[in-house]
N, C-alpha and C. Protein backbone atom coordinates (compact mmCIF):
# COMPACT_ATOMS: atom_id res chain seq x y z
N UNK A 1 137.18 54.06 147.30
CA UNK A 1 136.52 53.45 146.17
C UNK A 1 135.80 52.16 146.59
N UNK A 2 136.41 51.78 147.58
CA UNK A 2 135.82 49.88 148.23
C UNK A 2 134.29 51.19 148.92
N UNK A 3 134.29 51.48 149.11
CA UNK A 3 132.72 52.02 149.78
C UNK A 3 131.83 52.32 149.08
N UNK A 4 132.40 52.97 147.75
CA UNK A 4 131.33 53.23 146.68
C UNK A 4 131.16 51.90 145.70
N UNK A 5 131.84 50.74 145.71
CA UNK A 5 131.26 49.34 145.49
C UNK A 5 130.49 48.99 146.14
N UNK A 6 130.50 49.03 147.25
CA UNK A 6 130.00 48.29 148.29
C UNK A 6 128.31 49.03 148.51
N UNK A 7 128.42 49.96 148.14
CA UNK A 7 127.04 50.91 148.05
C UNK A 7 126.30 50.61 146.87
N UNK A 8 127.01 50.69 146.06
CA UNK A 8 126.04 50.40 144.69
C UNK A 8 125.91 49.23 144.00
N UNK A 9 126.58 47.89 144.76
CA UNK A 9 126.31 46.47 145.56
C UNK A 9 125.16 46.46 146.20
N UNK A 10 125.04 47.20 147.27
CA UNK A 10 123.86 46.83 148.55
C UNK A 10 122.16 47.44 147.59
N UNK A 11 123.07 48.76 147.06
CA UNK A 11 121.67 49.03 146.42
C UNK A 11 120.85 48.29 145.24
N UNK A 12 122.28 47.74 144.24
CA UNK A 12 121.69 46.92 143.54
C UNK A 12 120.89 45.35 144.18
N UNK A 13 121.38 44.82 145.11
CA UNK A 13 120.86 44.01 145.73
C UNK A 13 119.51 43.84 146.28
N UNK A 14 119.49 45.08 146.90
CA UNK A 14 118.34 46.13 147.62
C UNK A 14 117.07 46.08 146.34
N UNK A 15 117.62 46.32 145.89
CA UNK A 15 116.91 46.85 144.13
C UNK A 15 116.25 45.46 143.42
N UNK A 16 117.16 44.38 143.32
CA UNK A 16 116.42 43.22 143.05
C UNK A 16 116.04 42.27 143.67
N UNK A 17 116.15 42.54 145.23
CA UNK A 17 115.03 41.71 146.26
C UNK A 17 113.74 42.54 146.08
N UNK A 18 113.57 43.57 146.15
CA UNK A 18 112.30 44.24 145.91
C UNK A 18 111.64 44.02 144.71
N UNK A 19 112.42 44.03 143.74
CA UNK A 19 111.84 43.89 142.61
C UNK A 19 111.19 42.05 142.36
N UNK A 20 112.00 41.69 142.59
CA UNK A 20 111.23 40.10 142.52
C UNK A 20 110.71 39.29 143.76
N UNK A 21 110.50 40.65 144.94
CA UNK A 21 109.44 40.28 145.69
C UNK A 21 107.89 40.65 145.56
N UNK A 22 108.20 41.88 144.69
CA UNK A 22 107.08 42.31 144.28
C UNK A 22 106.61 41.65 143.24
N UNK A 23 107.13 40.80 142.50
CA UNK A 23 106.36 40.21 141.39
C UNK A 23 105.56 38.80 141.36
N UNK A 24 106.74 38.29 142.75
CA UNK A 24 106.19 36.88 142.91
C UNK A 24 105.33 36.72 144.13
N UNK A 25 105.23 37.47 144.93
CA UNK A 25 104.66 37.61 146.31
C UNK A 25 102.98 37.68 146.34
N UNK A 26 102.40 38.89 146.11
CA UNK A 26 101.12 39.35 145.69
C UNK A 26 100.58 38.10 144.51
N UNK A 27 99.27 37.74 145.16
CA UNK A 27 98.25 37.27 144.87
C UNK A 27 97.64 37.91 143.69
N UNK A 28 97.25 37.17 142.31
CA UNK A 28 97.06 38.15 141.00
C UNK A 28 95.26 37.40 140.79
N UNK A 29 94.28 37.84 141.46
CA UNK A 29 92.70 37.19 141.21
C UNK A 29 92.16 38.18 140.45
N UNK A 30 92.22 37.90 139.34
CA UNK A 30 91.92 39.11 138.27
C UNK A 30 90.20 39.08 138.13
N UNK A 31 89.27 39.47 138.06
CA UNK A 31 88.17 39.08 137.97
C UNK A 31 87.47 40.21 136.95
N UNK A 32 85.78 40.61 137.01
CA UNK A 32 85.42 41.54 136.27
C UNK A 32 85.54 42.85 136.62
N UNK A 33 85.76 43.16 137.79
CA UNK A 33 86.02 44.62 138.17
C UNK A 33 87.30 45.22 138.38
N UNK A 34 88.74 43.98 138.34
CA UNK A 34 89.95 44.68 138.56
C UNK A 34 90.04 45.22 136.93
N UNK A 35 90.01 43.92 135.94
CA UNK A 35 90.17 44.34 134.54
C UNK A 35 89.75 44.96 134.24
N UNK A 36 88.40 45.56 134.67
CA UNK A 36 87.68 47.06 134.12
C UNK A 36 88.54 48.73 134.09
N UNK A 37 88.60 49.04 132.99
CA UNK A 37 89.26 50.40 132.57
C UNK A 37 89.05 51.21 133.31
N UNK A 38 87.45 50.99 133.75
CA UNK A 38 87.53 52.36 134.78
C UNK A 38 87.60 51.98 135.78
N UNK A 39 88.25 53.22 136.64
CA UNK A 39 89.37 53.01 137.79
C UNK A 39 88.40 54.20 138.87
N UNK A 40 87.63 55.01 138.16
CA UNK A 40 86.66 56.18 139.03
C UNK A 40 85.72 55.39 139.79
N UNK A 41 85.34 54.91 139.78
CA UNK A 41 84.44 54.47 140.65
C UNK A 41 82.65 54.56 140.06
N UNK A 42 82.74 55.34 138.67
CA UNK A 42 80.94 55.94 138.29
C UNK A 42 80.90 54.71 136.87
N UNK A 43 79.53 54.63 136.78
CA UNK A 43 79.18 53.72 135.82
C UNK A 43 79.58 54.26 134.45
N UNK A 44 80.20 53.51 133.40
CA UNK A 44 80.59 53.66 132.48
C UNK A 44 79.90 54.40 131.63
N UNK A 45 78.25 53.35 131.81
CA UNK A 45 77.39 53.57 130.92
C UNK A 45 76.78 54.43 131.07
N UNK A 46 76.82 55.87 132.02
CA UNK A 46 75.99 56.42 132.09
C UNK A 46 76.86 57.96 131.85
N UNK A 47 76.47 58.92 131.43
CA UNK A 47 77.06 60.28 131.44
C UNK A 47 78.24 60.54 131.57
N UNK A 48 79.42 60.91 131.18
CA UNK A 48 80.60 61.57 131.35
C UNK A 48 80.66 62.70 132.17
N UNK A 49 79.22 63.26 132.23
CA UNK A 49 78.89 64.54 132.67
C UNK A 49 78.73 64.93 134.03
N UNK A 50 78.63 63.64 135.22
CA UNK A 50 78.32 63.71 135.94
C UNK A 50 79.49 64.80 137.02
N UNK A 51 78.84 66.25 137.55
CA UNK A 51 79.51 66.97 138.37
C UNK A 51 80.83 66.36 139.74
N UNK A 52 81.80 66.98 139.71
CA UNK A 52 82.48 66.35 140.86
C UNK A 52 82.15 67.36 142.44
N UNK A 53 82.33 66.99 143.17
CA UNK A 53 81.54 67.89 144.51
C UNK A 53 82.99 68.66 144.24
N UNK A 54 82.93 70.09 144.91
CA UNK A 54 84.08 70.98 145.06
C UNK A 54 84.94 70.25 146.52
N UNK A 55 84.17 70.13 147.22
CA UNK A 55 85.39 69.22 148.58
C UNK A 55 85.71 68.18 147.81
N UNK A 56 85.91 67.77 147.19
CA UNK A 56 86.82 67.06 146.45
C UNK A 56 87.69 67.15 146.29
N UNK A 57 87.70 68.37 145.33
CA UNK A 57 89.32 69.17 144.93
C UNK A 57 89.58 69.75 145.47
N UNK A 58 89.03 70.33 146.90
CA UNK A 58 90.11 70.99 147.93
C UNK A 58 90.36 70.01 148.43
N UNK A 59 89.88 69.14 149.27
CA UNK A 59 90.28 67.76 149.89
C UNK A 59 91.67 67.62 149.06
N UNK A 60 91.85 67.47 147.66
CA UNK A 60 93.31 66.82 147.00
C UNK A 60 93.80 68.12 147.01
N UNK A 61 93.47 69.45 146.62
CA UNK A 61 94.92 70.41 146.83
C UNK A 61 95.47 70.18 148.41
N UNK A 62 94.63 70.17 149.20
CA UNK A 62 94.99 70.19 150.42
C UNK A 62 96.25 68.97 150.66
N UNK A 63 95.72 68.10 150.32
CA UNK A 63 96.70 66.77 150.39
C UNK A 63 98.13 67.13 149.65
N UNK A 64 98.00 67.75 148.50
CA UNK A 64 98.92 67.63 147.59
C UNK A 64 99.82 69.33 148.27
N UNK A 65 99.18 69.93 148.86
CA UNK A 65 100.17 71.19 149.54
C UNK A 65 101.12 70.83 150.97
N UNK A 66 100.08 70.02 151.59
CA UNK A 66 100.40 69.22 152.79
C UNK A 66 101.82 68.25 152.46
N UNK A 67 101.47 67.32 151.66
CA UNK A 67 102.28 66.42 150.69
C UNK A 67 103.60 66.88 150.19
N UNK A 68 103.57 68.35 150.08
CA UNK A 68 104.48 69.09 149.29
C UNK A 68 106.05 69.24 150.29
N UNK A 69 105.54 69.37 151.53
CA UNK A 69 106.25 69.71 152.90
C UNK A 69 107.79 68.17 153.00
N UNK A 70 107.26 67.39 152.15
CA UNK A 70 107.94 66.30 152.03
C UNK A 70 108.90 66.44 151.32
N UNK A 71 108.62 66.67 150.22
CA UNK A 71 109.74 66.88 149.09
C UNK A 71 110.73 68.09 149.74
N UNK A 72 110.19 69.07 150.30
CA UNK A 72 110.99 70.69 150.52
C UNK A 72 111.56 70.45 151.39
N UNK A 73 111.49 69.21 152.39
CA UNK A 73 112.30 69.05 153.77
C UNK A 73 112.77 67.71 153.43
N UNK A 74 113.07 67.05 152.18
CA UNK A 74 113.76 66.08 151.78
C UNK A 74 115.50 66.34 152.29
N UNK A 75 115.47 67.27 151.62
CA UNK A 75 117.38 68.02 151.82
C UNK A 75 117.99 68.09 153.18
N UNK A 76 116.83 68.53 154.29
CA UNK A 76 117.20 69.18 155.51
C UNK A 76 118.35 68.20 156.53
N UNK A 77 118.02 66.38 156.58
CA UNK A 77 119.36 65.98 157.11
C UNK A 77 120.55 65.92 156.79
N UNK A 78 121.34 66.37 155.83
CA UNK A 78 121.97 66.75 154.80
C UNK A 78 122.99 68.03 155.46
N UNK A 79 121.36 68.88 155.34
CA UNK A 79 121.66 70.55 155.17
C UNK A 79 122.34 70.59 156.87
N UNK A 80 122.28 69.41 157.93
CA UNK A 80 122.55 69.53 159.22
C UNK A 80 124.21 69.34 159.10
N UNK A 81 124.92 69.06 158.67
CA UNK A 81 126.49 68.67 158.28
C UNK A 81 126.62 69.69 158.15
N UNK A 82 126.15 71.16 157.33
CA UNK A 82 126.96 71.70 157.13
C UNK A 82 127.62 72.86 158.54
N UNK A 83 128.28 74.10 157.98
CA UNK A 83 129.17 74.91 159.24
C UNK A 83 127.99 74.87 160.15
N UNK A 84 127.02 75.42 159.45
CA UNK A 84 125.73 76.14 160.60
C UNK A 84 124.23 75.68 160.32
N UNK A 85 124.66 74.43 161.47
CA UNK A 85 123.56 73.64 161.17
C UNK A 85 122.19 74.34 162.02
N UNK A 86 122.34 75.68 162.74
CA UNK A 86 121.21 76.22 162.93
C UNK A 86 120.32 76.81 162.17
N UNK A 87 121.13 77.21 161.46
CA UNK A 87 120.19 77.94 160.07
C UNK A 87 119.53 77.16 159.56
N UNK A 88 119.93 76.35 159.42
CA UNK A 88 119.00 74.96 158.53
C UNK A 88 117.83 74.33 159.67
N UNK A 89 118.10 74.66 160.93
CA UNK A 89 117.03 74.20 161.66
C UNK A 89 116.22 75.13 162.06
N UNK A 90 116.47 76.47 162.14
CA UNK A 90 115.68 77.52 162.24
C UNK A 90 114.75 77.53 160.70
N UNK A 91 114.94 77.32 160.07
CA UNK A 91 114.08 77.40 158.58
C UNK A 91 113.33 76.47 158.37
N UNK A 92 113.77 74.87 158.66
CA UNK A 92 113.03 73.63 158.83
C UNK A 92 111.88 74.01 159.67
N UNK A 93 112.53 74.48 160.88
CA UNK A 93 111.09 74.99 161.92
C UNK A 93 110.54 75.98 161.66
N UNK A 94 110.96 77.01 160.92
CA UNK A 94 109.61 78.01 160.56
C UNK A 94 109.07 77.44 159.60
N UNK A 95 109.30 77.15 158.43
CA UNK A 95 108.55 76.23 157.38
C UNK A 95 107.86 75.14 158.03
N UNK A 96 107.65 74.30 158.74
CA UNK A 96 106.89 73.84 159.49
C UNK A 96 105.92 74.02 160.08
N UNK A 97 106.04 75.69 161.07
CA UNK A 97 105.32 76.24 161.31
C UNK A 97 104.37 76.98 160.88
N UNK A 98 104.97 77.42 159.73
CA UNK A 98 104.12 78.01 158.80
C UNK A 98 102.96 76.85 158.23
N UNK A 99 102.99 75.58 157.79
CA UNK A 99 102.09 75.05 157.70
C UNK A 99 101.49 74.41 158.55
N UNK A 100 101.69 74.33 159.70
CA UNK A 100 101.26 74.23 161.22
C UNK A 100 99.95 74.87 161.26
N UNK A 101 100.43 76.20 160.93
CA UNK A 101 99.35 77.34 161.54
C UNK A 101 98.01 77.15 160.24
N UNK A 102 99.04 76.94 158.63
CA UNK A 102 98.06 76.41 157.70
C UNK A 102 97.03 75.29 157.90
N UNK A 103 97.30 74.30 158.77
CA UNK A 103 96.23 73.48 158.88
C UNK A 103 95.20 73.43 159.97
N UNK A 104 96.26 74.30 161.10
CA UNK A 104 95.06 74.91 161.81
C UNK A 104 93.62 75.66 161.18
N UNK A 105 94.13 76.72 160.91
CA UNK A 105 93.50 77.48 159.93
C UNK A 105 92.18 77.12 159.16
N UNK A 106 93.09 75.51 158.29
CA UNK A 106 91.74 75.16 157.43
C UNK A 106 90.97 74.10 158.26
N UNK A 107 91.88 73.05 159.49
CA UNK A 107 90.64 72.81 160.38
C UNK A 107 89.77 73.69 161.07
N UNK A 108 89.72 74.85 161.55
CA UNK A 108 88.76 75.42 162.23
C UNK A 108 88.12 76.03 161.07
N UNK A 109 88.15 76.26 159.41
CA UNK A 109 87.43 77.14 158.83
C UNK A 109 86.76 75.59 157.93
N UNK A 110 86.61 74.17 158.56
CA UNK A 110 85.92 73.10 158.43
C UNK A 110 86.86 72.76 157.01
N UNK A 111 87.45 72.81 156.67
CA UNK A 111 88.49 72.50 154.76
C UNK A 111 88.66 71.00 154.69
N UNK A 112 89.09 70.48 155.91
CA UNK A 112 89.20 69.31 155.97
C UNK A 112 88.11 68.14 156.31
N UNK A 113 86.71 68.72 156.95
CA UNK A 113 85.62 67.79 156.95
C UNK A 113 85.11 67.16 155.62
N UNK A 114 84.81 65.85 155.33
CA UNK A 114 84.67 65.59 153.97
C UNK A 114 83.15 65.46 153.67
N UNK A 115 82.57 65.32 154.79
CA UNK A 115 81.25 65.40 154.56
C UNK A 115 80.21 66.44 155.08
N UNK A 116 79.53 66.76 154.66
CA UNK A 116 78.78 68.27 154.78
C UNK A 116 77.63 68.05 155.91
């Protein structure tokens, strides 16, 4: 029980050095373009309408499938404790591989160049 104090001690601690380093640390120069609503980058005043390029949104699925590999191999030092920690490393490494070969793939079929 003294370890699980002592953990959720360090984390709370952990928890409010970050938190009131982040508030007092950073420089706040607010001017006319941070306060501005829009956050896109296109003029307010002009069209809503304006087209987005398609490498765009593969550019972000790509990121966000790539990205994904993070969360799914969150578990895996974990999954190494248990009886048969090969299984868990044989699967880490084919899932790996498998998107290995995925980004090969979309570098040589150009997916990832952003400009044309």
């Amino acid at each position: 029980i003294y370890n699980l104090i002592i953990t959720i001690t360090s984390i709370l601690i952990i928890t409010a050095a970050i938190t009131i380093g982040a508030h007092f640390l950073p420089h706040r120069n607010t001017d006319l373009e941070k306060s501005s609503p829009y956050e896109c980058g296109f003029d307010p005043l002009n069209s809503a309408r304006i087209p987005f390029s398609f490498r765009f949104f593969l550019v972000a699925i790509l990121f966000l499938l790539f990205d994904l590999e993070i969360a799914l191999l969150f578990p895996f030092p974990n999954s190494t404790i248990l009886n048969t920690p090969s299984a868990s490393i044989t699967w880490a490494l084919a899932f790996l591989l498998i998107l290995t070969v995925g980004l090969a793939f979309e570098w040589a079929q150009g997916g990832l160049d952003w400009a044309e």
